[in-house]
PDB file of N, CA and C in Angstrom:
ATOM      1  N   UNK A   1       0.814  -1.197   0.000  1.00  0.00           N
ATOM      2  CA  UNK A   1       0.000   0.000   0.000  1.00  0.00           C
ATOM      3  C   UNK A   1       0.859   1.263   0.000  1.00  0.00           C
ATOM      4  N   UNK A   2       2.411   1.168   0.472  1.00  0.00           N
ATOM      5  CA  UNK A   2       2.606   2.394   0.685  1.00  0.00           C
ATOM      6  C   UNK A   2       3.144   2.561  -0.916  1.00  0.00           C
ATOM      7  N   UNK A   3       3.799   1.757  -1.723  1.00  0.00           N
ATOM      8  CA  UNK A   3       4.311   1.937  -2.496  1.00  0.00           C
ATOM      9  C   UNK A   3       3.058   2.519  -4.051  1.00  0.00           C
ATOM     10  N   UNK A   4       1.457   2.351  -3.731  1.00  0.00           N
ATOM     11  CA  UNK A   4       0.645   2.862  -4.402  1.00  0.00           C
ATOM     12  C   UNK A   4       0.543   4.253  -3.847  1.00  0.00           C
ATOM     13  N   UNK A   5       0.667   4.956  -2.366  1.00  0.00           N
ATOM     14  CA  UNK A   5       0.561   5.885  -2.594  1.00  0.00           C
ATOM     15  C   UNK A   5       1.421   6.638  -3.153  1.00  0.00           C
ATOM     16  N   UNK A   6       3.241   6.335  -2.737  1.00  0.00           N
ATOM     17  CA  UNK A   6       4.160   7.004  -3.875  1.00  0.00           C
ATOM     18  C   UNK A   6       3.944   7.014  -5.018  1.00  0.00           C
ATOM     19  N   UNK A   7       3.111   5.942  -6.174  1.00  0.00           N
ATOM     20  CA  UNK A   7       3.214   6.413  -7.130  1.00  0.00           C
ATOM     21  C   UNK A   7       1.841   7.261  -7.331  1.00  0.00           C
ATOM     22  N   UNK A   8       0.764   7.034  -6.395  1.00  0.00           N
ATOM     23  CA  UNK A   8       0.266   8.300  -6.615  1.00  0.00           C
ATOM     24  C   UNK A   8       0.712   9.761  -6.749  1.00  0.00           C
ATOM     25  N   UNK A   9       1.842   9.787  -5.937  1.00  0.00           N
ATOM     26  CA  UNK A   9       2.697  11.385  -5.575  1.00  0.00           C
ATOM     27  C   UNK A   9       2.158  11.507  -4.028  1.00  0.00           C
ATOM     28  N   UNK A  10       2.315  10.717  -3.081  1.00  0.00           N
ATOM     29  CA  UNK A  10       1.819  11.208  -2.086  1.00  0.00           C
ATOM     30  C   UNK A  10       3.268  10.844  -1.599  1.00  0.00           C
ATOM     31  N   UNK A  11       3.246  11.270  -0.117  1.00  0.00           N
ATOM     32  CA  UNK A  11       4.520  11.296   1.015  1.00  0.00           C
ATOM     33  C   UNK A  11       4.500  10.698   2.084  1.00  0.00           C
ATOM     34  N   UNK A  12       5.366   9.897   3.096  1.00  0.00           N
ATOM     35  CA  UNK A  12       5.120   9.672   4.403  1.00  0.00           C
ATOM     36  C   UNK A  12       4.892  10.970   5.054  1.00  0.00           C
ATOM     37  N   UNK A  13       3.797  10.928   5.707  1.00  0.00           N
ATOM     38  CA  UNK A  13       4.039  11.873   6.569  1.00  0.00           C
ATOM     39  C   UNK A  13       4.236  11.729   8.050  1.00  0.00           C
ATOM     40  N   UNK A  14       3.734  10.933   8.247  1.00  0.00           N
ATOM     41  CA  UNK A  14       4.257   9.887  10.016  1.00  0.00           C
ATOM     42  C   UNK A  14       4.054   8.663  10.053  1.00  0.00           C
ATOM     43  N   UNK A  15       5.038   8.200  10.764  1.00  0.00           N
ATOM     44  CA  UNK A  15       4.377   6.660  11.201  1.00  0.00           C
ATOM     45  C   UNK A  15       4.555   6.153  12.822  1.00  0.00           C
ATOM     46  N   UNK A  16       3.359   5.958  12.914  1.00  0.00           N
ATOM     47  CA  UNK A  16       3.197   5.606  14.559  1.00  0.00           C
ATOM     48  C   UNK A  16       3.419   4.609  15.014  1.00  0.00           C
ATOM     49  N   UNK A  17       4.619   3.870  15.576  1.00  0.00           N
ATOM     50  CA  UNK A  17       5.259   2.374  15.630  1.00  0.00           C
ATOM     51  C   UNK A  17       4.051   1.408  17.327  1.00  0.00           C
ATOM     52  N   UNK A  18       3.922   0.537  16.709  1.00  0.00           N
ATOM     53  CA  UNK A  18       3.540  -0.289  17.803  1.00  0.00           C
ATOM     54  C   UNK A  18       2.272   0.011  18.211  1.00  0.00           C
ATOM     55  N   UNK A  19       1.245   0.261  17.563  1.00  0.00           N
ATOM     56  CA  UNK A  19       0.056   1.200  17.702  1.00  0.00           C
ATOM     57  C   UNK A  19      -1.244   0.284  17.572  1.00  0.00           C
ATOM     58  N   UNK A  20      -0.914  -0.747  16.593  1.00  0.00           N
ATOM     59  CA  UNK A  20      -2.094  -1.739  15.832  1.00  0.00           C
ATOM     60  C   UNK A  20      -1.664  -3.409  16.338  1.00  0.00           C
ATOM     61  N   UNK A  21      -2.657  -3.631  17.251  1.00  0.00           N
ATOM     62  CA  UNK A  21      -2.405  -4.914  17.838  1.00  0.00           C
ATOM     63  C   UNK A  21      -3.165  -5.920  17.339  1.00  0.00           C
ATOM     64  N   UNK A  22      -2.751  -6.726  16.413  1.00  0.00           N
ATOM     65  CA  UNK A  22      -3.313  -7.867  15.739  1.00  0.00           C
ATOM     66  C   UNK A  22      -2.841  -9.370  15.612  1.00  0.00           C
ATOM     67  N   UNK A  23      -3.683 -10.193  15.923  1.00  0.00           N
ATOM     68  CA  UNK A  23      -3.354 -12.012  16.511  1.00  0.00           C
ATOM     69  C   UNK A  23      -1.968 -11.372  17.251  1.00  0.00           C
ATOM     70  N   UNK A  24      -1.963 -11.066  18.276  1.00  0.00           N
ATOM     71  CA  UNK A  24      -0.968 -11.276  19.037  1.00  0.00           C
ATOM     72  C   UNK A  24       0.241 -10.202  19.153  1.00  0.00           C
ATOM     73  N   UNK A  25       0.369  -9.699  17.622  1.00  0.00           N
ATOM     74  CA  UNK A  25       1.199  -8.860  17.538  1.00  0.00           C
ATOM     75  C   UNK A  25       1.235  -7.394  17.215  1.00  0.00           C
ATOM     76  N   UNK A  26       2.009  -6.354  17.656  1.00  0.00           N
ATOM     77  CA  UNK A  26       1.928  -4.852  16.989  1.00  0.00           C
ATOM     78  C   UNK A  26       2.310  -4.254  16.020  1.00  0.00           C
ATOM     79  N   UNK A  27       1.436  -3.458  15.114  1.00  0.00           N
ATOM     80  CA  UNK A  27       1.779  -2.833  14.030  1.00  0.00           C
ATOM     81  C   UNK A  27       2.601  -2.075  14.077  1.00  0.00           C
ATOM     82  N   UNK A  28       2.798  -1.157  12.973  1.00  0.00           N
ATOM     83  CA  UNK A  28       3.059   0.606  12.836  1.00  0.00           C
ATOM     84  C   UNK A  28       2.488   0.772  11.660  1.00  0.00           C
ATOM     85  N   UNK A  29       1.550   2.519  12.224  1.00  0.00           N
ATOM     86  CA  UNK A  29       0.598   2.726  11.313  1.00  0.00           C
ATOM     87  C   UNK A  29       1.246   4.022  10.440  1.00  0.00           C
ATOM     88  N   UNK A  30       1.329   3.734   9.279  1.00  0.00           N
ATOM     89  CA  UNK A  30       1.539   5.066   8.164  1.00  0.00           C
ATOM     90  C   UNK A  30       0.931   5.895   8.097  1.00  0.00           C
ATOM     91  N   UNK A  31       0.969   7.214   7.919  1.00  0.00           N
ATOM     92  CA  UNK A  31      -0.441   7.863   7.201  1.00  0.00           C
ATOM     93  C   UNK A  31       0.934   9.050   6.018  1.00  0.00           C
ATOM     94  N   UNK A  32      -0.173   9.134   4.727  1.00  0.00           N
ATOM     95  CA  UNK A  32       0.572   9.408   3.635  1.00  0.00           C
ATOM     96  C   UNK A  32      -0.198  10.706   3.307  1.00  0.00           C
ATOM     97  N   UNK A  33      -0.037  11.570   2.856  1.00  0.00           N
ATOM     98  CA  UNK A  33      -0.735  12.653   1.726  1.00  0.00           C
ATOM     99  C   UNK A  33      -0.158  13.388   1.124  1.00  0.00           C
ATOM    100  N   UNK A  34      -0.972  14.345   0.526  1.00  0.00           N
ATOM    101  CA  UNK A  34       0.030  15.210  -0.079  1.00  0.00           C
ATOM    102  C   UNK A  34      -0.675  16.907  -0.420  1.00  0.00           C
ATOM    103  N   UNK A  35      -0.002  17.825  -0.770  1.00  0.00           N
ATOM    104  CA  UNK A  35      -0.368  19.108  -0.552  1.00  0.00           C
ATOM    105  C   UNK A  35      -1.314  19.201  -1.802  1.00  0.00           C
ATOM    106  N   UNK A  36      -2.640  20.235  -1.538  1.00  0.00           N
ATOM    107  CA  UNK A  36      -3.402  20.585  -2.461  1.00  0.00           C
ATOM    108  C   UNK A  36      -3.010  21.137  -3.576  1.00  0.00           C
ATOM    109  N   UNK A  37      -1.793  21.791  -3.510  1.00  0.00           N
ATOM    110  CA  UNK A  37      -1.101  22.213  -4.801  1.00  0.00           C
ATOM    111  C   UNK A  37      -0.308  21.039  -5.429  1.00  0.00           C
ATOM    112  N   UNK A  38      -0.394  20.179  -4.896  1.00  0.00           N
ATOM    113  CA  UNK A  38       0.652  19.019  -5.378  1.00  0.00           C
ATOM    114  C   UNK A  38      -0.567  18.410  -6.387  1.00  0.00           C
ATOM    115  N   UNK A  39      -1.599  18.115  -5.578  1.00  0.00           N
ATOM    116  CA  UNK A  39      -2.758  17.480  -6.438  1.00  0.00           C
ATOM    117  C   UNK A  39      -3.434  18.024  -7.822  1.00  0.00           C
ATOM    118  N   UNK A  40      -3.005  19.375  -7.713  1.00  0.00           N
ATOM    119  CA  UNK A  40      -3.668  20.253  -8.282  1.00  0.00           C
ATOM    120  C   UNK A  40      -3.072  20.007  -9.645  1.00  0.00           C
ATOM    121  N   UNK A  41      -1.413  20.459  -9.243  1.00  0.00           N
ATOM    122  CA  UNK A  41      -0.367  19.953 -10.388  1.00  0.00           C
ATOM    123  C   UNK A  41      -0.496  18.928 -11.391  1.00  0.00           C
ATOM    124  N   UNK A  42      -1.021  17.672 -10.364  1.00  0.00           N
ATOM    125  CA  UNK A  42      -0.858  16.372 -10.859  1.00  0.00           C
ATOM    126  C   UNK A  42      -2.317  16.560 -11.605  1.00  0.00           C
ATOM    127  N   UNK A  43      -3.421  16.567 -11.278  1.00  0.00           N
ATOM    128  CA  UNK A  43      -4.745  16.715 -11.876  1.00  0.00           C
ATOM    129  C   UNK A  43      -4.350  17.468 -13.043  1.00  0.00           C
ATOM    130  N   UNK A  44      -3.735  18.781 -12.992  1.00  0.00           N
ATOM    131  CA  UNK A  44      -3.618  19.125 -14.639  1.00  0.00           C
ATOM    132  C   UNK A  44      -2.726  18.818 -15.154  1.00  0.00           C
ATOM    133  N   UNK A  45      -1.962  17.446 -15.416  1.00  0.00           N
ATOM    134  CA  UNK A  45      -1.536  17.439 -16.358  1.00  0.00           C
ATOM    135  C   UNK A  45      -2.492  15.615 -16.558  1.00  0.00           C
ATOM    136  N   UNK A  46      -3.442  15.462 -16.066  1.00  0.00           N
ATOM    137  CA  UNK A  46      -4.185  14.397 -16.424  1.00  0.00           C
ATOM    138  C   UNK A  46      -4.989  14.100 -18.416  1.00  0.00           C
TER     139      UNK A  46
END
């Protein structure tokens, strides 16, 4: 997943280690985006 949002053009913007506890064990959660002018960019040249 993270590698679809890079090629969307998006960015890490944090990741919160040890946060998501599942069968037993803990995650780390990503969260990605990117600036409205970035989108904007990318939309016009669609």
């Amino acid at each position: 997943m993270i590698r679809v949002g890079e090629k969307l053009g998006m960015q890490m913007e944090g990741r919160m280690r040890n946060v998501r506890f599942y069968e037993g064990k803990y995650y780390d959660s990503i969260r990605m985006g990117m600036l409205r002018e970035e989108w904007e960019e990318i939309k016009g040249h669609v």
